[in-house]
PDB file of N, CA and C in Angstrom:
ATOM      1  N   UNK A   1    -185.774 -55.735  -1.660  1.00  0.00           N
ATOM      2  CA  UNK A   1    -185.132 -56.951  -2.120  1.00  0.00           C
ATOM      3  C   UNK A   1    -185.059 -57.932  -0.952  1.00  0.00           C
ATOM      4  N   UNK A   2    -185.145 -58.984  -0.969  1.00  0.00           N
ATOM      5  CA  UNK A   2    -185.206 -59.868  -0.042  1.00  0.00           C
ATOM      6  C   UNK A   2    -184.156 -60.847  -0.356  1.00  0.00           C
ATOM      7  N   UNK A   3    -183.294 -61.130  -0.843  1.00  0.00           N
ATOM      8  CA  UNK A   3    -182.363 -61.791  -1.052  1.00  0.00           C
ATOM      9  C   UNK A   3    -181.881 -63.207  -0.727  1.00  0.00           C
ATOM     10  N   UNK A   4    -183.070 -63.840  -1.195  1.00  0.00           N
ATOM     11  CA  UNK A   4    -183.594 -65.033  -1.252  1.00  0.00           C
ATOM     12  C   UNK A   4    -181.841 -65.772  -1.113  1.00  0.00           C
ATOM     13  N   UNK A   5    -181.532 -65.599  -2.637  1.00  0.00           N
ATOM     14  CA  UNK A   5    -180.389 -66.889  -2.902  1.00  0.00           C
ATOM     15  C   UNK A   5    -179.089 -66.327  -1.986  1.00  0.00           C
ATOM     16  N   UNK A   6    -179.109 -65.335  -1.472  1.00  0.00           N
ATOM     17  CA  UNK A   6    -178.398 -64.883  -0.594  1.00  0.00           C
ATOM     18  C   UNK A   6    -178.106 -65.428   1.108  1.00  0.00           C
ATOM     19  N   UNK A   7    -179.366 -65.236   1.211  1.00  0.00           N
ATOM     20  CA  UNK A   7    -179.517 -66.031   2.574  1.00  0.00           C
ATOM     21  C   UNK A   7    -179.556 -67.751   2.411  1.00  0.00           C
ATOM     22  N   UNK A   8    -179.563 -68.382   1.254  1.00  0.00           N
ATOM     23  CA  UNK A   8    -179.034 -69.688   1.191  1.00  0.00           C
ATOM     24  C   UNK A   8    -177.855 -70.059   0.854  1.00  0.00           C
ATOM     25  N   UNK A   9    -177.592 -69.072   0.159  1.00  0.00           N
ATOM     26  CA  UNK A   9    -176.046 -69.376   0.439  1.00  0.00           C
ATOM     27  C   UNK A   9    -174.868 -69.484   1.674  1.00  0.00           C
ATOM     28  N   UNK A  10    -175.164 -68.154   2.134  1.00  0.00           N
ATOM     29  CA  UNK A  10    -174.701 -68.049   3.513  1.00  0.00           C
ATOM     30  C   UNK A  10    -174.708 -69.180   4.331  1.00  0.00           C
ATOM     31  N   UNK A  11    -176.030 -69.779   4.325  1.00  0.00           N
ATOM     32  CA  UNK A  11    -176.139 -70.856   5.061  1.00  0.00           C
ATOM     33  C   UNK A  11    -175.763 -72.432   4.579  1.00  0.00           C
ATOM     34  N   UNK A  12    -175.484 -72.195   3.491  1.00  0.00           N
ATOM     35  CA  UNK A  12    -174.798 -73.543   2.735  1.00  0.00           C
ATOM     36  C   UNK A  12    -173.574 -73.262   3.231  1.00  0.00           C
ATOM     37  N   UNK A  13    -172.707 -72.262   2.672  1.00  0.00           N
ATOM     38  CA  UNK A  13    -170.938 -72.161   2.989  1.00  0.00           C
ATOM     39  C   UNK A  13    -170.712 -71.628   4.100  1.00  0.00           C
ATOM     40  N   UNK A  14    -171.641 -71.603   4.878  1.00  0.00           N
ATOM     41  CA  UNK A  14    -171.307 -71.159   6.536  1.00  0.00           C
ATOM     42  C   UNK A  14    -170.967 -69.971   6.986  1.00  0.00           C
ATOM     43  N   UNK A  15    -170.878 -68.882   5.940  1.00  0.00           N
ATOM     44  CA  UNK A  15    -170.744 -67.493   6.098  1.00  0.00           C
ATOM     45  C   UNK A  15    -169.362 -67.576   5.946  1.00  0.00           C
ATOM     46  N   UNK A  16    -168.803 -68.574   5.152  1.00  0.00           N
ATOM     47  CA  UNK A  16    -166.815 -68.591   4.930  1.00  0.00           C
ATOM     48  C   UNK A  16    -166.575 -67.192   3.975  1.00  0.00           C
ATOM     49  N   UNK A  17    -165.779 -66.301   4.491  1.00  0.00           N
ATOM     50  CA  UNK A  17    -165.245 -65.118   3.722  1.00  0.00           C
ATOM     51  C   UNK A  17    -164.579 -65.781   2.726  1.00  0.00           C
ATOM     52  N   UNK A  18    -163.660 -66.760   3.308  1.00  0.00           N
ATOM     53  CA  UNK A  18    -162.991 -67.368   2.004  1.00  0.00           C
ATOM     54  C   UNK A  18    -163.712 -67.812   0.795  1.00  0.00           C
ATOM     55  N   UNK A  19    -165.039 -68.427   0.810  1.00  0.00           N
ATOM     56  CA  UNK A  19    -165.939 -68.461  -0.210  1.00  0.00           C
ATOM     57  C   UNK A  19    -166.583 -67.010  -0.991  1.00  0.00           C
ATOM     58  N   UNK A  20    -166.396 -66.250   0.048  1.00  0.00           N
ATOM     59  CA  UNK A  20    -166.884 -64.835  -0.871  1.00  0.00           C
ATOM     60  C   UNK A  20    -165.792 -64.394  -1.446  1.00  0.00           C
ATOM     61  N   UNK A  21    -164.315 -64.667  -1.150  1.00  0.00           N
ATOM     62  CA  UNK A  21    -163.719 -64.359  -1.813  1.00  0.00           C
ATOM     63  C   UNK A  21    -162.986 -64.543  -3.233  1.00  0.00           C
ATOM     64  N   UNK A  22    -163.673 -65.476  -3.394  1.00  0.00           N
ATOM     65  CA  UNK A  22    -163.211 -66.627  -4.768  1.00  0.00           C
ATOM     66  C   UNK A  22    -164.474 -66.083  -5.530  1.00  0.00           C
ATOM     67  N   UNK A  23    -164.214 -66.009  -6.957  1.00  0.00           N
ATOM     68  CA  UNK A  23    -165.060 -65.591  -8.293  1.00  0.00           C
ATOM     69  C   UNK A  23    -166.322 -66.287  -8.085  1.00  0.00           C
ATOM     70  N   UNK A  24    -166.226 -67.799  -7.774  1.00  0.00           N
ATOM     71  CA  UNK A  24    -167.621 -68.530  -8.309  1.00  0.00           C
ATOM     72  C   UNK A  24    -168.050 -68.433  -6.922  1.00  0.00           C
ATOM     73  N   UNK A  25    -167.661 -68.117  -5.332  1.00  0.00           N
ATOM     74  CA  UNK A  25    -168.220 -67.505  -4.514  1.00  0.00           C
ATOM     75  C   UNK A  25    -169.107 -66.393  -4.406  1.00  0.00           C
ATOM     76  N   UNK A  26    -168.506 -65.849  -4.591  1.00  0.00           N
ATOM     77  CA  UNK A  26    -169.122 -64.304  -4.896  1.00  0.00           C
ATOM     78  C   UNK A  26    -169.975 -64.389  -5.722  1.00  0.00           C
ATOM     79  N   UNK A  27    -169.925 -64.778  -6.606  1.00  0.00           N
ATOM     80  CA  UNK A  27    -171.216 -64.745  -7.908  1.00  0.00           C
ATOM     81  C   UNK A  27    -172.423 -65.401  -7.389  1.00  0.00           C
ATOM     82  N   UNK A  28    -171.846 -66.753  -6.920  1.00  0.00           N
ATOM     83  CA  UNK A  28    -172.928 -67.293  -6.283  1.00  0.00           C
ATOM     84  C   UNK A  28    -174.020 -66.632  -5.024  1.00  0.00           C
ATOM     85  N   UNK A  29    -172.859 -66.199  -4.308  1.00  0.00           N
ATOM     86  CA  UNK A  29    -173.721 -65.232  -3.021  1.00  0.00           C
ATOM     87  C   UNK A  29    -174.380 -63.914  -3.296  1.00  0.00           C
ATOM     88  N   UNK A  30    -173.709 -63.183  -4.237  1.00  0.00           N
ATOM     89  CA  UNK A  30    -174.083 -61.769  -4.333  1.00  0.00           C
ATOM     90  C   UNK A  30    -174.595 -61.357  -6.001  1.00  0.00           C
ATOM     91  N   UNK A  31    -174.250 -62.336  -6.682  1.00  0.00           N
ATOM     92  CA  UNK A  31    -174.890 -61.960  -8.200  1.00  0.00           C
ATOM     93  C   UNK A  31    -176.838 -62.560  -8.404  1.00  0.00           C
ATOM     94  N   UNK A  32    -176.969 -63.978  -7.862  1.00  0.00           N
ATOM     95  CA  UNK A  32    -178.043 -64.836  -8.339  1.00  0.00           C
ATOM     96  C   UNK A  32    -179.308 -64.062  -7.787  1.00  0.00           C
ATOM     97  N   UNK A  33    -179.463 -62.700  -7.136  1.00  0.00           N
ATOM     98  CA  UNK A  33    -180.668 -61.986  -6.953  1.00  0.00           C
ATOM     99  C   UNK A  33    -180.695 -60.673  -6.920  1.00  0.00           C
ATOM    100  N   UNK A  34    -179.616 -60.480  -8.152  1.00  0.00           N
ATOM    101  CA  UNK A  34    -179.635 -59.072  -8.860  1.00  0.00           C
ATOM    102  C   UNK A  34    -180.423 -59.277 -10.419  1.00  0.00           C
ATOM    103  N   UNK A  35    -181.235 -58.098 -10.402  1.00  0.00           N
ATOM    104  CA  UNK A  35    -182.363 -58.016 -11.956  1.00  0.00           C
ATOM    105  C   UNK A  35    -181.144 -58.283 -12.820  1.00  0.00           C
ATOM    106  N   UNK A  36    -179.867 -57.267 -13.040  1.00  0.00           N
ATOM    107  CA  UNK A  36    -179.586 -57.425 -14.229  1.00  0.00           C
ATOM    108  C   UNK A  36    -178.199 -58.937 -14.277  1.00  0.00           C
ATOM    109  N   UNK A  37    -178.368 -59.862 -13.263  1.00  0.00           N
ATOM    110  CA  UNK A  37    -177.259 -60.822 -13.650  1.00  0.00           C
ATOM    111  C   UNK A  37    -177.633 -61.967 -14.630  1.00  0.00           C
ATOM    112  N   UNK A  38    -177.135 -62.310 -15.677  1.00  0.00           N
ATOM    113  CA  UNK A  38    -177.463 -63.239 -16.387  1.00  0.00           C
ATOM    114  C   UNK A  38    -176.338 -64.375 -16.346  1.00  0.00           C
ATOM    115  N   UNK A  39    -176.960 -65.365 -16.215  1.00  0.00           N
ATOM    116  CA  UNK A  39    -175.764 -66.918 -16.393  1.00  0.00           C
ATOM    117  C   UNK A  39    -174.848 -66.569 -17.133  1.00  0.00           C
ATOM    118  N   UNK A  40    -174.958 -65.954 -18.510  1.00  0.00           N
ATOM    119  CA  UNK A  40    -174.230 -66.232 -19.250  1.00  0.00           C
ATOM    120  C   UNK A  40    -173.312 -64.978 -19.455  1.00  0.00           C
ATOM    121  N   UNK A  41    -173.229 -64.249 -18.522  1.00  0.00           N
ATOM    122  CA  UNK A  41    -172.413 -62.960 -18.136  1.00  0.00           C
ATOM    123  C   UNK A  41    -171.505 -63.196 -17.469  1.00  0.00           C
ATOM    124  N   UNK A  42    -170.997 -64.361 -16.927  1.00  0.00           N
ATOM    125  CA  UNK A  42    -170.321 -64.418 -15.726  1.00  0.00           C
ATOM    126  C   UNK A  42    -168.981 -63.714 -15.918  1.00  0.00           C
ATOM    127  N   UNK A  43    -168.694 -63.109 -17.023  1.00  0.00           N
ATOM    128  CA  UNK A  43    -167.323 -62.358 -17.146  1.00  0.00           C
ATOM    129  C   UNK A  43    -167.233 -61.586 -16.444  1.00  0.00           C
ATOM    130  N   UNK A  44    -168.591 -60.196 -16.648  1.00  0.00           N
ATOM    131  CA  UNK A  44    -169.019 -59.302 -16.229  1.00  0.00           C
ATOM    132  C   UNK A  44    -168.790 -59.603 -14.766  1.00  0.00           C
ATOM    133  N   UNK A  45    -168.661 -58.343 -14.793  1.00  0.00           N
ATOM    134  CA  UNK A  45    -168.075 -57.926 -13.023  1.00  0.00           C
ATOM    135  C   UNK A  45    -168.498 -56.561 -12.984  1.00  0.00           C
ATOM    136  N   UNK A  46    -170.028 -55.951 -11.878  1.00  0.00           N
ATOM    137  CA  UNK A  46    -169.938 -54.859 -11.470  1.00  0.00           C
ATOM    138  C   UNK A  46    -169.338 -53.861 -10.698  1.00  0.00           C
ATOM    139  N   UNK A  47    -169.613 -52.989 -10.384  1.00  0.00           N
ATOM    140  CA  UNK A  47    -168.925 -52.026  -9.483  1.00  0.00           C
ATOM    141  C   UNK A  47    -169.372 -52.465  -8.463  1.00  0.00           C
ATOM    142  N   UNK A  48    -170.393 -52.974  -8.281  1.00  0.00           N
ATOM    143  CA  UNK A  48    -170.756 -53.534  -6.250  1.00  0.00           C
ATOM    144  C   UNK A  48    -170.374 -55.131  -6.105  1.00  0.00           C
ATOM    145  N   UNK A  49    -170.184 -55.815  -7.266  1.00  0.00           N
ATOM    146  CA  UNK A  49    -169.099 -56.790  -7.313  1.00  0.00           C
ATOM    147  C   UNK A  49    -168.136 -57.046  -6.685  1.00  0.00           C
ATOM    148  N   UNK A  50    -167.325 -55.460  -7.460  1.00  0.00           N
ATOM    149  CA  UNK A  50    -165.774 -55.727  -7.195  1.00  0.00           C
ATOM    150  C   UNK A  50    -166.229 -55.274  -6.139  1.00  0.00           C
ATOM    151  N   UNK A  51    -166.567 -54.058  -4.936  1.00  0.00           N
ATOM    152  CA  UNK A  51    -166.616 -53.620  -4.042  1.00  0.00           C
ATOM    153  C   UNK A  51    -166.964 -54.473  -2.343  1.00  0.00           C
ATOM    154  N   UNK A  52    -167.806 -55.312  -3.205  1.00  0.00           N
ATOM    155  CA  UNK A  52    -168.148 -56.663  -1.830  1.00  0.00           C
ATOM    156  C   UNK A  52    -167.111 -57.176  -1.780  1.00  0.00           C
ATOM    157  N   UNK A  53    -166.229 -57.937  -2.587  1.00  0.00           N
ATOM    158  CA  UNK A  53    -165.270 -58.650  -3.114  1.00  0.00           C
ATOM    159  C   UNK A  53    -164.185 -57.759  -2.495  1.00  0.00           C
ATOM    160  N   UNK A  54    -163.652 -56.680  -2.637  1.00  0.00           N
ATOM    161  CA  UNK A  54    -163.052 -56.368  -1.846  1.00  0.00           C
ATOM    162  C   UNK A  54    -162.874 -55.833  -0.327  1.00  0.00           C
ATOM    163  N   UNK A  55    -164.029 -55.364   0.183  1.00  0.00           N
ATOM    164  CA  UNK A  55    -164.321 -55.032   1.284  1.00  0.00           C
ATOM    165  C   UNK A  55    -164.226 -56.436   2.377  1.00  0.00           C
ATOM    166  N   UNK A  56    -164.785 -57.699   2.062  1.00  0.00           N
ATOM    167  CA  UNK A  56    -164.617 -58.949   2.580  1.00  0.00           C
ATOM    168  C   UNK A  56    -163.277 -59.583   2.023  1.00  0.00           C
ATOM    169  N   UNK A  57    -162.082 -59.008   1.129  1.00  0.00           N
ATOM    170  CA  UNK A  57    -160.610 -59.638   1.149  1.00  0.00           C
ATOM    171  C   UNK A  57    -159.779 -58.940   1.783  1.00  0.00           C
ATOM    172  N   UNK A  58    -160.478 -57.418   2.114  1.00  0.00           N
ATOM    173  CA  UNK A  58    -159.714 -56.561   2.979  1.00  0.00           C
ATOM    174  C   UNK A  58    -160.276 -56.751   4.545  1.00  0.00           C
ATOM    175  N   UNK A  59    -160.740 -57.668   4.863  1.00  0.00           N
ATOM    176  CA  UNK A  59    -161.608 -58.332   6.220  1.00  0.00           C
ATOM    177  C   UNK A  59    -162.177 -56.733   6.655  1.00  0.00           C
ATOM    178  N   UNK A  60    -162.836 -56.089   5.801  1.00  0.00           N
ATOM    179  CA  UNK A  60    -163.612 -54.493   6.585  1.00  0.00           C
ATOM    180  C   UNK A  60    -164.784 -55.066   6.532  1.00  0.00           C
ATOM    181  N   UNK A  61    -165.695 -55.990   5.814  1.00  0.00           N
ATOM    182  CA  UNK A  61    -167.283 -56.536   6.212  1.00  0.00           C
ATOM    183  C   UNK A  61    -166.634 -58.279   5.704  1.00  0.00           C
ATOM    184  N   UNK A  62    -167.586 -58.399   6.921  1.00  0.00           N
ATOM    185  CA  UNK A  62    -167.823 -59.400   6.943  1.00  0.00           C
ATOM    186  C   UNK A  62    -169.119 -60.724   6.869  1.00  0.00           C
ATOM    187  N   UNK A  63    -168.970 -61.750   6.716  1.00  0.00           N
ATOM    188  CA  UNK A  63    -170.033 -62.396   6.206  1.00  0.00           C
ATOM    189  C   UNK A  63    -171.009 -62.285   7.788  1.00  0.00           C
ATOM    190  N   UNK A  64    -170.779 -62.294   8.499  1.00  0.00           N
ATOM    191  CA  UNK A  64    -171.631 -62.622   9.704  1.00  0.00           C
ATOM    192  C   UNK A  64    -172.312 -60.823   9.581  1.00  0.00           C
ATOM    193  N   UNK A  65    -171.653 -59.851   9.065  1.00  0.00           N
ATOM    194  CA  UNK A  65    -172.478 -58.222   9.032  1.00  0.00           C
ATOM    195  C   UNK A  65    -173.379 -58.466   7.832  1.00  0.00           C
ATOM    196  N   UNK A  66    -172.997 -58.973   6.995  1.00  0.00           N
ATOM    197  CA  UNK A  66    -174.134 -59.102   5.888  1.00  0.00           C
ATOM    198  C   UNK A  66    -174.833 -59.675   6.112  1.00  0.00           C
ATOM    199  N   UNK A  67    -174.957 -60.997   6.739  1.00  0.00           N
ATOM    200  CA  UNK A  67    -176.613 -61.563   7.266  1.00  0.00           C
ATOM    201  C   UNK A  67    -177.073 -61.382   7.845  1.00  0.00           C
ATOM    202  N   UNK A  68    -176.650 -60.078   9.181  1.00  0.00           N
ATOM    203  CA  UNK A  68    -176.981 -59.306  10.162  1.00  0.00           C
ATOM    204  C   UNK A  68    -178.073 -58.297   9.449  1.00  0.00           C
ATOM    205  N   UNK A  69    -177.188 -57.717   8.649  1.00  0.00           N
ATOM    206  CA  UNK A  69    -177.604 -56.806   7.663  1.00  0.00           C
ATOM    207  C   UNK A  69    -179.389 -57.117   6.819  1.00  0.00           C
ATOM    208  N   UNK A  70    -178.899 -58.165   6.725  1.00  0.00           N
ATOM    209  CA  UNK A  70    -180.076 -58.569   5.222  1.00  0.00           C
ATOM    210  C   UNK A  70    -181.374 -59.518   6.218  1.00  0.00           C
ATOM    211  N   UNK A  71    -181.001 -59.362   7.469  1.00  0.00           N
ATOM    212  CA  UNK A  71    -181.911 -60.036   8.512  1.00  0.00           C
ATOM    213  C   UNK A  71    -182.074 -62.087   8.163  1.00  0.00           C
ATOM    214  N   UNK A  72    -180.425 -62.205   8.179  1.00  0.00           N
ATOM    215  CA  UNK A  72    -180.449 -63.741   8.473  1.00  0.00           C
ATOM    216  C   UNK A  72    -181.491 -64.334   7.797  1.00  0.00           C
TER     217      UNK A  72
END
């Protein structure tokens, strides 16, 4: 996976945790280059959803490890 809309995001909101931490954050950063996310799902919330989502409100990862991670 190369995580195209991922790495533009990051670089739009500056790697703000506070943006990953908000619903239309998160969706935006971590849903738009998964096979099964559809627009019109946005209710839906996975298990690696909630798990990013919480791991970055509990400050244990952070946005600067994930683009480390996913090679910036």
């Amino acid at each position: 996976m190369e995580f195209k809309n991922l790495k533009k995001q990051i670089k739009v909101s500056g790697g703000d945790e506070g943006f990953a931490c908000t619903k239309d954050g998160a969706i935006s950063l971590f849903c738009a280059d998964c096979d099964f996310y559809k627009e019109s799902d946005k209710d839906l919330e996975c298990g690696a959803f909630k798990l990013l989502r919480l791991l970055i409100d509990k400050k244990v990862l952070t946005m600067a490890q994930i683009s480390d991670a996913i090679g910036k």
